[in-house]
Protein backbone atom coordinates (compact mmCIF):
# COMPACT_ATOMS: atom_id res chain seq x y z
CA UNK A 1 22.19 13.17 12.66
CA UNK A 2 19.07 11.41 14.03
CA UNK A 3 17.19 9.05 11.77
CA UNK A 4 13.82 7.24 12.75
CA UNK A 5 12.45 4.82 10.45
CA UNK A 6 8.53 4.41 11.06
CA UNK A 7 7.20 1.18 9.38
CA UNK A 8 4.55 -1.49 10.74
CA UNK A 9 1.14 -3.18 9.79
CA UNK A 10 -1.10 -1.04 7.73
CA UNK A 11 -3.41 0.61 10.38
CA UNK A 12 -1.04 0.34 13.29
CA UNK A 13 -0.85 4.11 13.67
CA UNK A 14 2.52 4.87 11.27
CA UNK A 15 0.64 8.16 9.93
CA UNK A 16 -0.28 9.57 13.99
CA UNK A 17 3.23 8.63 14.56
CA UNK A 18 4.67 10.74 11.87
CA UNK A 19 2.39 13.69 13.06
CA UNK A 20 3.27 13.50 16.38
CA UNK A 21 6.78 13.41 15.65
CA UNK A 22 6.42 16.68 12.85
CA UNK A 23 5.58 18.30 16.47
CA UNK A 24 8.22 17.52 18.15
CA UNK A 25 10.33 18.96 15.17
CA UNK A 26 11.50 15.95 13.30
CA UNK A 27 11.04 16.36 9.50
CA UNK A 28 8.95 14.19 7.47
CA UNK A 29 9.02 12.08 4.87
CA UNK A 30 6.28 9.63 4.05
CA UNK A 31 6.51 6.49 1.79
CA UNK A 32 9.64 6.57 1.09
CA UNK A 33 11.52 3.49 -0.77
CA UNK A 34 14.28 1.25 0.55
CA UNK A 35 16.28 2.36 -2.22
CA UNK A 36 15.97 5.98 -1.60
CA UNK A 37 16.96 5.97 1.89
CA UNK A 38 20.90 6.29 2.02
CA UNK A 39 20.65 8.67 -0.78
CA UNK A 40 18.51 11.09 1.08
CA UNK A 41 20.37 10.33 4.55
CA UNK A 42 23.56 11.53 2.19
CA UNK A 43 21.06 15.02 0.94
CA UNK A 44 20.57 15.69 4.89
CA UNK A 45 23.83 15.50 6.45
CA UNK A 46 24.88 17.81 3.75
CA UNK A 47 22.32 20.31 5.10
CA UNK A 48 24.28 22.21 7.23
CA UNK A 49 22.21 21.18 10.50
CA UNK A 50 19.14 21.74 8.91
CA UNK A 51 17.66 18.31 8.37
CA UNK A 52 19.49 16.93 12.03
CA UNK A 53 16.15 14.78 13.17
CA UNK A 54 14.32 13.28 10.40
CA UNK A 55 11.90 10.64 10.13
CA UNK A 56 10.54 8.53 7.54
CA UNK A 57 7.75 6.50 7.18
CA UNK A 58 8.38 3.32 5.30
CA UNK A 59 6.36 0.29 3.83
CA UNK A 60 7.94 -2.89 3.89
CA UNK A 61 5.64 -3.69 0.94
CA UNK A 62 7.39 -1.21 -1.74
CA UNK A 63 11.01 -3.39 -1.44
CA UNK A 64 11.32 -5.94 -3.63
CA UNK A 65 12.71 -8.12 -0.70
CA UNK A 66 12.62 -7.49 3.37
CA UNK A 67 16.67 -8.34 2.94
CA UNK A 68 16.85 -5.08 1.17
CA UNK A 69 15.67 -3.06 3.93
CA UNK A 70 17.59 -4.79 6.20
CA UNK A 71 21.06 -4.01 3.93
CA UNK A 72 19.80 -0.51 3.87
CA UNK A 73 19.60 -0.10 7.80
CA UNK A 74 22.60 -2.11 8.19
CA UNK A 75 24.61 0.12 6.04
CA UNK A 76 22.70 3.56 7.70
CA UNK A 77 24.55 2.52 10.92
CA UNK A 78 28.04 1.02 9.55
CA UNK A 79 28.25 4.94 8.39
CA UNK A 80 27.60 6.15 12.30
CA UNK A 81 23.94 7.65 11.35
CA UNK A 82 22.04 7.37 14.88
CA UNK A 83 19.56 5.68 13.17
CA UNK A 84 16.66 3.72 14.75
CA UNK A 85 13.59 1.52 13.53
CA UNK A 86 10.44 2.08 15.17
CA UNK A 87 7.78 -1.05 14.13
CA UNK A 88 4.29 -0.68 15.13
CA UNK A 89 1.82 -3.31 15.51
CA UNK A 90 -1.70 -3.33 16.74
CA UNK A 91 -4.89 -5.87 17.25
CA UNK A 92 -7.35 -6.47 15.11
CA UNK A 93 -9.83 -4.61 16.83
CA UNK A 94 -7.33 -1.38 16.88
CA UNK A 95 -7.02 -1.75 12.84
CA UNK A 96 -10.83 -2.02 12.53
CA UNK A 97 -11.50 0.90 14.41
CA UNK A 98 -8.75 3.11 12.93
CA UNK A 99 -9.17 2.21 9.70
CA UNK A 100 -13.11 3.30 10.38
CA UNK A 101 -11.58 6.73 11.29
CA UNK A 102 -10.51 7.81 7.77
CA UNK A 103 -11.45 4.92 5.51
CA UNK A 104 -14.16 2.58 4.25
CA UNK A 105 -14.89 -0.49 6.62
CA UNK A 106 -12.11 -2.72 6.64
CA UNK A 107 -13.20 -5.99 5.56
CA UNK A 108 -11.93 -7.86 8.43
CA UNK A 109 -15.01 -6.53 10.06
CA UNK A 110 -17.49 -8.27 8.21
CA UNK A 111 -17.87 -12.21 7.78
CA UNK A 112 -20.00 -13.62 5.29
CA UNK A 113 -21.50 -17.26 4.49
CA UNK A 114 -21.94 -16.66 1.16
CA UNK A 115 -20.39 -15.61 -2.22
CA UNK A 116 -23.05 -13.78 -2.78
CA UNK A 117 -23.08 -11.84 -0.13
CA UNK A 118 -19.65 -11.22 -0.56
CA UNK A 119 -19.66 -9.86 -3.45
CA UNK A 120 -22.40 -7.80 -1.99
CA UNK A 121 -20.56 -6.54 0.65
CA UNK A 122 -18.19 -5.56 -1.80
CA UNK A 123 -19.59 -3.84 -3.58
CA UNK A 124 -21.23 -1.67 -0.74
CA UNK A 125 -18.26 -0.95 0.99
CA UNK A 126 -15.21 -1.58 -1.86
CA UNK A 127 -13.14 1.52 -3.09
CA UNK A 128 -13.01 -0.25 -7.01
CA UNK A 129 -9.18 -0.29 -6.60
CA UNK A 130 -8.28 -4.01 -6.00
CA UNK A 131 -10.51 -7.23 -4.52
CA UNK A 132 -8.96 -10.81 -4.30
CA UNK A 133 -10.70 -14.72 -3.75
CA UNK A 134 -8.91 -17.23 -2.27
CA UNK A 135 -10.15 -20.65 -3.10
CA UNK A 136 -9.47 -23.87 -5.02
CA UNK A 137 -13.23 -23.56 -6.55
CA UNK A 138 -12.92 -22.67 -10.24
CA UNK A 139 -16.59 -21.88 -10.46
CA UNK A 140 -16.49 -19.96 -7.29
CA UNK A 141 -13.71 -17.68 -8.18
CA UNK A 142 -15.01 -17.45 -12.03
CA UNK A 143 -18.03 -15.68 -10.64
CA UNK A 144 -16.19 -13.77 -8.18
CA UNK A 145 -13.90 -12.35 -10.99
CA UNK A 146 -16.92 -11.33 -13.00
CA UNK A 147 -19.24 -9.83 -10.83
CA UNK A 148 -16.55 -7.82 -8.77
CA UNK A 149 -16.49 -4.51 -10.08
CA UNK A 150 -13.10 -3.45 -9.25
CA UNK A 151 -10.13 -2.17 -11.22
CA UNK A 152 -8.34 -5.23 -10.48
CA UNK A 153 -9.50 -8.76 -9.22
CA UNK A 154 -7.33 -11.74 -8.20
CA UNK A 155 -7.80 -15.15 -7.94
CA UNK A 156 -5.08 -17.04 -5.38
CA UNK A 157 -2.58 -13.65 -5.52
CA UNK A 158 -1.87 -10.53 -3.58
CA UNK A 159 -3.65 -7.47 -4.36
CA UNK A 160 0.05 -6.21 -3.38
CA UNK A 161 0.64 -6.75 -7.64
CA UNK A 162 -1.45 -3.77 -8.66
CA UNK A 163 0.96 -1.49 -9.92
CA UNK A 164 1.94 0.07 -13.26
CA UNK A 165 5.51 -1.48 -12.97
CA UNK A 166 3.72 -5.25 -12.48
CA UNK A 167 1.13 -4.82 -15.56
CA UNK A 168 3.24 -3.24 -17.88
CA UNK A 169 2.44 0.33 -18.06
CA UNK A 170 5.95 1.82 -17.11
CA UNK A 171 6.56 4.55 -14.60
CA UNK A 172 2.60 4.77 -12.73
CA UNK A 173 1.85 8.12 -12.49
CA UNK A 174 -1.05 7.53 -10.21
CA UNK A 175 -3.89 5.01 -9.23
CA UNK A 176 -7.53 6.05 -10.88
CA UNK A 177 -11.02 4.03 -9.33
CA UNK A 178 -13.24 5.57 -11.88
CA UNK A 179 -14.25 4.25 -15.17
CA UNK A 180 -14.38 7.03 -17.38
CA UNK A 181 -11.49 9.69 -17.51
CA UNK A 182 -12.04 11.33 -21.45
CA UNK A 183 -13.58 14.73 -21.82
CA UNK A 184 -15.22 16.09 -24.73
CA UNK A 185 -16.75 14.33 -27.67
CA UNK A 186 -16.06 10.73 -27.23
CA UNK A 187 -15.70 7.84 -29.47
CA UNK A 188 -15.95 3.92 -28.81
CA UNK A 189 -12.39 4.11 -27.45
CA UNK A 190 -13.13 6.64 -24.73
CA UNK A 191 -16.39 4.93 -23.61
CA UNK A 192 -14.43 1.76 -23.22
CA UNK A 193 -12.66 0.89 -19.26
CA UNK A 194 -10.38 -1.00 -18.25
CA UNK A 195 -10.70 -4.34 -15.46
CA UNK A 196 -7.46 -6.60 -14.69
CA UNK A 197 -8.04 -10.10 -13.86
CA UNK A 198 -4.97 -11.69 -11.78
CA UNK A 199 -4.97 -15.60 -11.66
CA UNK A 200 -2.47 -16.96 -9.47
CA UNK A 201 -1.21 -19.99 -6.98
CA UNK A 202 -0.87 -18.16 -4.12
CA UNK A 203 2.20 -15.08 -5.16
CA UNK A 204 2.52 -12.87 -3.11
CA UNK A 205 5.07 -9.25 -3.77
């Protein structure tokens, strides 16, 4: 059984990879955890030839460590899977202009002289999901925090912490940018929304 493992910066091309590969009749799998891996390697060479090429795309960021990655491919080919890890990397200019391609303007593409026009640019390019500041200027980052409006805002930490497992809300069903999910007649509770503010020394997950 044949087992690629796609992983590499965001915007290096791990999605086109996948598609290309879905072509050449590999099956799929995006996202999948470290964890999950030699589970689902068991599921497919149980499959009676079925699943005999599969490939998964995987982000380094959704282990708790790189180590455990590493254990898991270790232990994919101490079993005799032919398994192989395919990383891909790109320039900045290649992530600019493929993140352009499906997504808002990646922010490496704009350079600012001001917090003010920052948080301008911000807000006229910015999803809502998660902004950070990195600085040792309490005043600076105070009025970052506050005039961000974003779902969560960090001070000195990764935006790699938003997550419903990291602020306490269990199992995360999903990730929601908008402010206002009630329907109906609404009281003070459903006109209320929610902002996280993340104050760190430099964490990173």
């Amino acid at each position: 059984m044949e087992i690629l493992i796609i992983s590499g910066l965001s915007g290096g091309g791990k999605s086109r990879a996948a598609s290309f590969l879905e072509d050449m009749g590999f099956y799929i799998v995006d996202n999948m955890p470290a964890g999950m891996i030699l589970k689902f390697a068991e599921f497919c060479s149980a499959g009676s030839g079925r699943y005999n090429r599969v490939a998964l795309v995987y982000d380094v960021r959704t282990a708790d460590t790189f180590d455990e990655f590493l254990e898991v491919l270790s232990t994919l080919r101490q079993r005799e899977y032919n398994c192989t890890l395919l990383f891909l990397e790109a320039n900045v200019d290649t992530i600019i202009k493929r993140y352009k391609e499906t997504r808002r303007r990646h922010p490496l593409e704009k350079e600012t002289d001001s917090l003010e026009e920052a948080v301008s640019h911000i807000g006229a390019h910015s999803t809502g999901h998660s902004e950070a500041i990195v600085t040792a200027d309490p005043e600076a980052a105070r009025r970052f925090l506050t005039q961000v409006d974003s779902a969560a805002v960090y001070w000195n930490a990764s935006t790699r912490f938003t997550d419903g497992g990291e602020f306490g809300l269990g199992c995360e069903m999903g990730i929601s940018t908008q402010k206002l999910h009630a329907r109906g007649p609404l009281g003070l509770a459903e006109l209320c929304s929610f902002k996280f503010v993340i104050k760190g020394g430099g964490q990173t997950r």
